[in-house]
Protein backbone atom coordinates (compact mmCIF):
# COMPACT_ATOMS: atom_id res chain seq x y z
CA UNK A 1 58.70 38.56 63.31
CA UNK A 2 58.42 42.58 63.33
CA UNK A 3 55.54 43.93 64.95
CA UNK A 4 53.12 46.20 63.09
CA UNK A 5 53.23 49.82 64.49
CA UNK A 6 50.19 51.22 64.90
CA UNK A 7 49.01 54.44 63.22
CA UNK A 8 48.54 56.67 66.62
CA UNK A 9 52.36 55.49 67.68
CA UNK A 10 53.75 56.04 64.43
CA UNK A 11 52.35 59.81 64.65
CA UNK A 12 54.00 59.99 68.02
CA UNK A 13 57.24 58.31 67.09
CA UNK A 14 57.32 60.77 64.29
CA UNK A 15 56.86 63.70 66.51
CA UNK A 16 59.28 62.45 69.35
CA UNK A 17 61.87 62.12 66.46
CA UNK A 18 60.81 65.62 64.66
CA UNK A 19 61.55 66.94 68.35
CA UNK A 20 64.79 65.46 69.23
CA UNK A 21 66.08 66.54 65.53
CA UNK A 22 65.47 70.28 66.54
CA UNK A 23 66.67 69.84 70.14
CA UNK A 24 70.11 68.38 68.41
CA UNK A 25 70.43 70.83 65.80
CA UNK A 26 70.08 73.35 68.49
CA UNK A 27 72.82 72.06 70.69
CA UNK A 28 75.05 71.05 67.45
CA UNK A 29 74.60 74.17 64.95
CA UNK A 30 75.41 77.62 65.98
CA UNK A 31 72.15 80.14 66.71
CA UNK A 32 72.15 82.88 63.53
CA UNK A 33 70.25 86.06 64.30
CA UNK A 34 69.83 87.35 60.58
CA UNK A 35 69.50 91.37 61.38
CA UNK A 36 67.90 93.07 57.89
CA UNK A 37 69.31 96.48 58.71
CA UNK A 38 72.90 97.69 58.73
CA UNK A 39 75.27 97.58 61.64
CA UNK A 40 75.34 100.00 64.39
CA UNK A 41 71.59 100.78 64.83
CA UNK A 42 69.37 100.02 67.47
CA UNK A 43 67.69 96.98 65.47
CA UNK A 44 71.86 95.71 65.43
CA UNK A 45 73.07 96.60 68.99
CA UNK A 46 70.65 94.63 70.76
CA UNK A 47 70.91 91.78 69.73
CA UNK A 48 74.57 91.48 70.03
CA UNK A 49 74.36 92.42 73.90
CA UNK A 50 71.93 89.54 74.16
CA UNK A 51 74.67 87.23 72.16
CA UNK A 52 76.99 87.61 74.69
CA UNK A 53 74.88 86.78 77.09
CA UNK A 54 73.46 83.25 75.22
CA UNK A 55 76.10 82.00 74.11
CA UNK A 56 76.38 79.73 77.34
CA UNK A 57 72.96 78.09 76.14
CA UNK A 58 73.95 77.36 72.28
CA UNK A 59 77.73 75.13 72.77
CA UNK A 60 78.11 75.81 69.24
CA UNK A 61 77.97 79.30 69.43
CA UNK A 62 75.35 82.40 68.72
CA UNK A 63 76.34 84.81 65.38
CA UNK A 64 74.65 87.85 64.56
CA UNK A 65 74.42 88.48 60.82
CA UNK A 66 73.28 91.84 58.71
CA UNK A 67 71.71 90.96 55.86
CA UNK A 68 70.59 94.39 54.64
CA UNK A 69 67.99 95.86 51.63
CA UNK A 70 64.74 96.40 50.40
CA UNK A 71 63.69 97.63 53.96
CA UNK A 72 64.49 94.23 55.71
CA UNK A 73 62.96 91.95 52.90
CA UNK A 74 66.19 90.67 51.97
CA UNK A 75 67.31 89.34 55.33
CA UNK A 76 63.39 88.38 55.82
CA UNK A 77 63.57 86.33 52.72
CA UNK A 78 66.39 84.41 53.54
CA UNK A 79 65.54 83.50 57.04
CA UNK A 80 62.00 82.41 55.51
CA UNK A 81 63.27 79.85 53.05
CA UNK A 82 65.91 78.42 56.15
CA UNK A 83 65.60 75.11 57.73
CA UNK A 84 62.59 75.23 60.54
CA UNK A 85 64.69 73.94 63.35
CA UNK A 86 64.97 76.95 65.97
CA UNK A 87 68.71 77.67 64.38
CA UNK A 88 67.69 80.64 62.01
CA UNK A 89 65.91 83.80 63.19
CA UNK A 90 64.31 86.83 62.01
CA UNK A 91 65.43 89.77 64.51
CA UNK A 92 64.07 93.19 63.31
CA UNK A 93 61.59 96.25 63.55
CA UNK A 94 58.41 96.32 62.18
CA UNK A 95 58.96 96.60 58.87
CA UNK A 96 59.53 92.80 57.30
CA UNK A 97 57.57 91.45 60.47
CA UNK A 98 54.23 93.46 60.62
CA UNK A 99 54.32 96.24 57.98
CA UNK A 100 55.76 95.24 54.43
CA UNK A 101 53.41 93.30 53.76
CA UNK A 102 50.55 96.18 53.73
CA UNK A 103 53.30 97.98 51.38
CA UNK A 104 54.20 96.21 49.08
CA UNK A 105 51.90 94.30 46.50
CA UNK A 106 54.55 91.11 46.21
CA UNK A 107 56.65 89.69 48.25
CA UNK A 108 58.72 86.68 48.46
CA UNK A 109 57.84 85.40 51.61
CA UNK A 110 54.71 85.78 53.62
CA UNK A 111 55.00 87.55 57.07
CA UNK A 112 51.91 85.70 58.22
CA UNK A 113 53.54 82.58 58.76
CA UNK A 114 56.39 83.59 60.80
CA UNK A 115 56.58 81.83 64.32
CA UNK A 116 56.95 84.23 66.36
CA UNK A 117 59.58 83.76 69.76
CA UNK A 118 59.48 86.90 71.61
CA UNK A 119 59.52 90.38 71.62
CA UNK A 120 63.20 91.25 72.79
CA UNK A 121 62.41 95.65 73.31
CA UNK A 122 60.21 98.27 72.62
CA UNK A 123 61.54 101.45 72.21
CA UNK A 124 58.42 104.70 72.10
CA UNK A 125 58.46 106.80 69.43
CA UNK A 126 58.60 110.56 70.36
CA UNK A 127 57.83 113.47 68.73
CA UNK A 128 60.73 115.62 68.37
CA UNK A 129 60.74 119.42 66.83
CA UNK A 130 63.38 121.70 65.53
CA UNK A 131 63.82 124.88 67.97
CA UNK A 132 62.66 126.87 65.34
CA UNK A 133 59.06 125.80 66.14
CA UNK A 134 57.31 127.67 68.54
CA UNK A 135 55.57 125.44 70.42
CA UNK A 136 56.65 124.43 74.00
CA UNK A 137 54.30 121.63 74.88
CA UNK A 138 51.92 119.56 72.40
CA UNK A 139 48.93 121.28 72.51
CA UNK A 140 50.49 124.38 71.59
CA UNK A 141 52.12 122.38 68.68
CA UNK A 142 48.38 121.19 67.23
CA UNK A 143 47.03 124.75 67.60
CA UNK A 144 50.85 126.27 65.09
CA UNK A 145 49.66 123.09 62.72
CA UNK A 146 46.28 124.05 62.38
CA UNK A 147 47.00 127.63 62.43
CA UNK A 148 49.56 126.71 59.14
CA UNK A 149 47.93 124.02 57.72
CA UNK A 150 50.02 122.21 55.24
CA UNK A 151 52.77 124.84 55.76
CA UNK A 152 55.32 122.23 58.44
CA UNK A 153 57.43 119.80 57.01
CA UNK A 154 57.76 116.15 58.46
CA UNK A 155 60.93 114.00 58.11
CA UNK A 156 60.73 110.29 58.41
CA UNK A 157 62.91 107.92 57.65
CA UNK A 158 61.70 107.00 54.04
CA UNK A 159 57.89 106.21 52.74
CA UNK A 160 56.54 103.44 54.59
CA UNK A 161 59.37 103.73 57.51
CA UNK A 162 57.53 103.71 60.80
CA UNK A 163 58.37 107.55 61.44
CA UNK A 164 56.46 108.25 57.97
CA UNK A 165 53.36 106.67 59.46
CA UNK A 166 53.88 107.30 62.97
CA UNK A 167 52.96 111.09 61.48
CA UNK A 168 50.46 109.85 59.33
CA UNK A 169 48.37 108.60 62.42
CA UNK A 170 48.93 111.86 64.45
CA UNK A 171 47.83 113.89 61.46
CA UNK A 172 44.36 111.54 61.68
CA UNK A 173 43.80 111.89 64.96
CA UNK A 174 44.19 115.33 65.39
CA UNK A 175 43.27 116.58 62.33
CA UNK A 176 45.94 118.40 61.05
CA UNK A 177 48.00 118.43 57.58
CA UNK A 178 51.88 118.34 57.28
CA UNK A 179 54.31 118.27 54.24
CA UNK A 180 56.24 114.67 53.91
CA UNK A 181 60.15 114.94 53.58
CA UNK A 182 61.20 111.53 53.52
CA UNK A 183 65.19 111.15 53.79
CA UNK A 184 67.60 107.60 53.48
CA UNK A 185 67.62 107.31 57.64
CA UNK A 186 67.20 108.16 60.83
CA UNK A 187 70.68 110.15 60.53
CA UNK A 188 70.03 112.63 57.91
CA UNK A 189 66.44 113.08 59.19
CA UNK A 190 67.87 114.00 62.41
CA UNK A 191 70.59 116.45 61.17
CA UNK A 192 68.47 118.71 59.08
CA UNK A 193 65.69 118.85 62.06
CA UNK A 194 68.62 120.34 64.16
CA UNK A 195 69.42 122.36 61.19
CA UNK A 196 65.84 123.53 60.87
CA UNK A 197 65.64 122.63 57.62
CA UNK A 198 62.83 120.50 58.26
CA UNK A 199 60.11 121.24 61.27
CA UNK A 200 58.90 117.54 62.80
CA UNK A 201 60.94 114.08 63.14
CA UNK A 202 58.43 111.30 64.76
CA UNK A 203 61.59 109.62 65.62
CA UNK A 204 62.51 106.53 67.95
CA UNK A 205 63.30 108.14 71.51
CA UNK A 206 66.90 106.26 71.41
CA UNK A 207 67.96 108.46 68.69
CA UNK A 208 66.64 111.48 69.64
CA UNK A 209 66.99 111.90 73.86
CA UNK A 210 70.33 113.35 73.80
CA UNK A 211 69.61 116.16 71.35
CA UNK A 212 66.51 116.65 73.21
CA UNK A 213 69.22 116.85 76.36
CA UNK A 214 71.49 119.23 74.75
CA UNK A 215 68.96 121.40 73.95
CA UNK A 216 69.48 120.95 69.98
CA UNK A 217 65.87 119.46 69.54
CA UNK A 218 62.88 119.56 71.59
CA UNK A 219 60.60 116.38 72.13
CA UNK A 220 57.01 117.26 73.17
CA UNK A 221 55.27 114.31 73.42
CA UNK A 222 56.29 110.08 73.80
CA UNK A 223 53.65 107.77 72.11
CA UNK A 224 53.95 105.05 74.78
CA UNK A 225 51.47 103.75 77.15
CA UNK A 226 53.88 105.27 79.85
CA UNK A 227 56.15 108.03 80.22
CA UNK A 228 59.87 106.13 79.30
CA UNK A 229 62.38 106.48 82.13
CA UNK A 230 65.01 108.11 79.72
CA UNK A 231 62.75 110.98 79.98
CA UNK A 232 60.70 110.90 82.81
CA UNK A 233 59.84 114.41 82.48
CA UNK A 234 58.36 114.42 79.11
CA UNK A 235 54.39 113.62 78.87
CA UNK A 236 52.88 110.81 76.57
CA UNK A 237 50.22 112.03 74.00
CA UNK A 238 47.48 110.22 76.28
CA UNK A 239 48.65 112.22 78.98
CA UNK A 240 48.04 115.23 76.05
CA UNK A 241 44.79 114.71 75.31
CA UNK A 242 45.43 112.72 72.30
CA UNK A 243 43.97 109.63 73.10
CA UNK A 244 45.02 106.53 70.27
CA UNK A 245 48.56 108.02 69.33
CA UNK A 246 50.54 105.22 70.76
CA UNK A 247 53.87 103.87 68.31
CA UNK A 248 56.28 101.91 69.84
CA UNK A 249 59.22 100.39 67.29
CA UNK A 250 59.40 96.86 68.59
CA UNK A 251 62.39 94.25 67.94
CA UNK A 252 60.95 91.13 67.27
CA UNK A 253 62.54 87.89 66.89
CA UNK A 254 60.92 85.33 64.66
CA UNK A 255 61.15 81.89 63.24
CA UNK A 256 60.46 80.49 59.78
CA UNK A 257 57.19 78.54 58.83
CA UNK A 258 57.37 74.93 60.38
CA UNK A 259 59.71 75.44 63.29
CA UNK A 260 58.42 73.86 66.08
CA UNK A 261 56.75 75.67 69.28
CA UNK A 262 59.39 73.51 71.17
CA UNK A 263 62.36 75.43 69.52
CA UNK A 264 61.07 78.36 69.20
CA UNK A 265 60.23 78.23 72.79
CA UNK A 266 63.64 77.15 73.81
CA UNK A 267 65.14 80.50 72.10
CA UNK A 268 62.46 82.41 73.84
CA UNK A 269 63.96 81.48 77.06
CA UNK A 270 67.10 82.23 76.20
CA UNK A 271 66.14 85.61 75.53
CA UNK A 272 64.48 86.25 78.26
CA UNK A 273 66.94 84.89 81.27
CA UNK A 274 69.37 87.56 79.35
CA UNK A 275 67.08 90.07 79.42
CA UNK A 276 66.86 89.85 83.30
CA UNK A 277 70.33 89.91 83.97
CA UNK A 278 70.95 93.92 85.55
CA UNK A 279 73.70 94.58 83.33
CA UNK A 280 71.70 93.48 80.07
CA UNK A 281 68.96 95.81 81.56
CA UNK A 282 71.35 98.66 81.62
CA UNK A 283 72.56 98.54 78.36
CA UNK A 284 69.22 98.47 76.66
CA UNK A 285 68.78 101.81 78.46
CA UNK A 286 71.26 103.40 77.65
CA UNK A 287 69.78 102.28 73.81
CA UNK A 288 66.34 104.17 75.47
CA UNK A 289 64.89 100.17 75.36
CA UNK A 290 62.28 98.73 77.52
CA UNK A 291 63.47 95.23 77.52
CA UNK A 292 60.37 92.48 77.35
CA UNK A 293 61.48 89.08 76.50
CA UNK A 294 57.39 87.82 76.03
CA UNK A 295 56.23 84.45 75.48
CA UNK A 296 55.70 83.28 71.99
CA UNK A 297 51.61 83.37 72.74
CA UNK A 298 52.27 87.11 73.78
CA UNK A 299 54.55 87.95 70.90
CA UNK A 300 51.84 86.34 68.53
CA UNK A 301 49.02 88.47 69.51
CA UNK A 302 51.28 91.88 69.70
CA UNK A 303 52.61 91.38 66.35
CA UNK A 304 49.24 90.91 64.68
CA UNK A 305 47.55 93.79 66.56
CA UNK A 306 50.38 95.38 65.51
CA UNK A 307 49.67 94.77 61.80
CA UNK A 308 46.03 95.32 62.01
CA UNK A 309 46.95 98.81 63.51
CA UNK A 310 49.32 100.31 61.06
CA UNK A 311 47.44 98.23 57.97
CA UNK A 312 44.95 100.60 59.01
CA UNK A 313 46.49 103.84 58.91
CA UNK A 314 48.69 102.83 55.38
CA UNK A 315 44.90 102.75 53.92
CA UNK A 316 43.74 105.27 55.51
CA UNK A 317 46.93 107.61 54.50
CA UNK A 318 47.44 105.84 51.25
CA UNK A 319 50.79 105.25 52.06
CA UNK A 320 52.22 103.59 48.51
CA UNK A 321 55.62 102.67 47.89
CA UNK A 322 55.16 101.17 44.20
C-alpha cells in the first residue's frame, strides 16, 4: 500500500528535484555566455579570459557567443526566453541590463526580471578632449564651456549609448550646454576627437588611455569613486569639485527569469575564483578593468541603483531614441 505524501514534503521533494535538475544540467550542458555586442570589444574580451579560466568547473565546456543588434536587445532577448537552469547567461554593459528599458517604449523581454550573478568589471568613464581644446585641467574646461555655450561638440557612441548620457549628466551638474554628435562606435568617435573634428568624447578609460599616453588626446577628469591605476595621475571629477559625476560601464552577467539562486550562485563563484587568479587580474588591466566578481545580493542592488540613476538623467535630458 503507497503512502500518502504529505503536502509540506511534496513542496520539498519538488524543490530537491528542481535543484538537482539545474545542478545536472550544469555539469552535463556546456555554460553559453551570450555577448550582445560584436567581437573584439571590451564587453567581448572579458569574458573570454574568464572562459579559459572556467572551463575546469563546467566538464562540458564554457562558449562565448555574440549575438549582436538593436543595442544588445537581440542577444538580451534570446537569453530571456532560454531555459532557467544556470546554462544561459546575459554578459553585457549597461545597455540591455539597466538602460534600454528607460529607452525604448517596447521591448521583448523585461530587464526587471533578470537574476542577476555578478558583476564581472567596471571600467570608469573618463572625459577625454581633442588637443585643440584649451583647457588643461577640468575646471578650466567648465569655465571654455560656459564661456562658448552651445558652441563644443560631444561625440558618444550613438543616442542612448552610455557616453551620450555620461555627457548629459555632466552638462546637469555643471550647468553647461554642448552640441550632440552621435557616431556608430566607440571607434569613429575616437578618430575624429584626435582629428579635432569633434571637441569632447565621455569615453570608457580602456579605449581612450593610450591616446591620452601618446599625447593624441587629453583626459581631464575619471568619473570613478577612485582615481583608476591605469592613470594614477589623472584626478576624478569628485576630486574636481564636481561632486555626483560618477559613470562607470559595468559588465554584468545575468540569468533569465526562474533560474534558481542555487545556479546562479554556482556561476557566481566561478567567476569570481577566476577573477582572483594574478594573471586574470592582469589582463583585465591591461583592458583598464577593475575586476569585481560580487555576490548576486551585491550585483542586485548595483544594477538597480544603476537604473534608477541613469532613468533619471534620460528624463531629465529627454534622451529619446523612437
Amino acid at each position: 500500500m503507497s503512502v500518502p505524501i504529505s503536502r509540506r514534503t511534496g513542496a520539498v521533494l519538488a524543490l530537491a528535484a528542481c535543484l538537482f535538475g539545474n545542478a545536472f544540467a550544469q555539469a552535463s550542458k556546456p555554460l553559453k555566455l551570450i555577448v550582445p555586442f560584436p567581437a573584439g570589444g571590451t564587453a567581448d574580451v572579458l569574458p573570454r579570459i574568464l572562459s579559459e579560466k572556467m572551463r575546469a568547473q563546467f566538464p562540458a565546456g564554457v562558449v562565448v557567443e555574440n549575438r549582436t543588434g538593436a543595442g544588445g536587445n537581440i542577444g538580451a532577448e534570446l537569453v530571456f526566453r532560454s531555459e532557467p537552469d544556470g546554462t544561459t547567461l546575459l554578459v553585457s554593459p549597461p545597455g540591455p541590463i539597466a538602460i534600454n528599458h528607460h529607452l525604448y517604449s517596447k521591448l521583448a523581454f523585461d530587464p526587471t526580471k533578470w537574476v542577476p550573478v555578478t558583476v564581472m568589471a567596471t571600467v570608469p568613464n573618463v572625459l577625454s578632449v581633442s588637443t585643440k581644446v584649451p583647457a588643461r585641467n577640468l575646471a578650466e574646461f567648465i569655465a571654455y564651456l560656459k564661456a562658448n555655450p552651445g558652441k563644443v561638440s560631444y561625440a558618444s557612441q550613438g543616442n542612448g549609448s552610455t557616453s551620450h548620457l555620461t555627457a548629459s549628466l555632466f552638462m546637469q551638474l555643471t550647468g553647461t550646454e554642448m552640441i550632440h554628435i552621435p557616431y556608430k562606435g566607440t571607434a569613429p568617435a575616437l578618430v575624429d576627437l584626435i582629428g579635432g573634428q569633434v571637441d569632447v568624447f565621455f569615453d570608457n578609460l580602456s579605449s581612450s588611455a593610450q591616446y591620452h599616453t601618446a599625447g593624441k588626446l587629453r583626459i581631464l577628469a575619471v568619473a570613478d569613486g577612485e582615481r583608476s591605476k591605469a592613470l594614477p595621475t589623472v584626478p576624478t571629477f569628485v576630486e574636481s569639485r564636481v561632486p555626483g559625476m560618477t559613470a562607470v560601464t559595468f559588465f554584468a552577467v545575468v540569468a533569465p527569469p526562474g533560474t534558481p539562486p542555487a545556479a546562479a550562485e554556482a556561476v557566481q563563484k566561478s567567476i569570481a575564483d577566476a577573477l582572483a587568479m594574478p594573471d586574470v587580474k592582469a589582463r583585465f588591466a591591461e583592458q583598464g578593468a577593475e575586476p569585481r566578481g560580487w555576490s548576486t545580493e551585491q550585483t542586485g542592488r548595483f544594477i538597480q541603483a544603476e537604473s534608477e540613476k541613469w532613468n533619471k538623467v534620460i528624463k531629465s535630458a529627454k534622451v529619446t531614441l523612437e
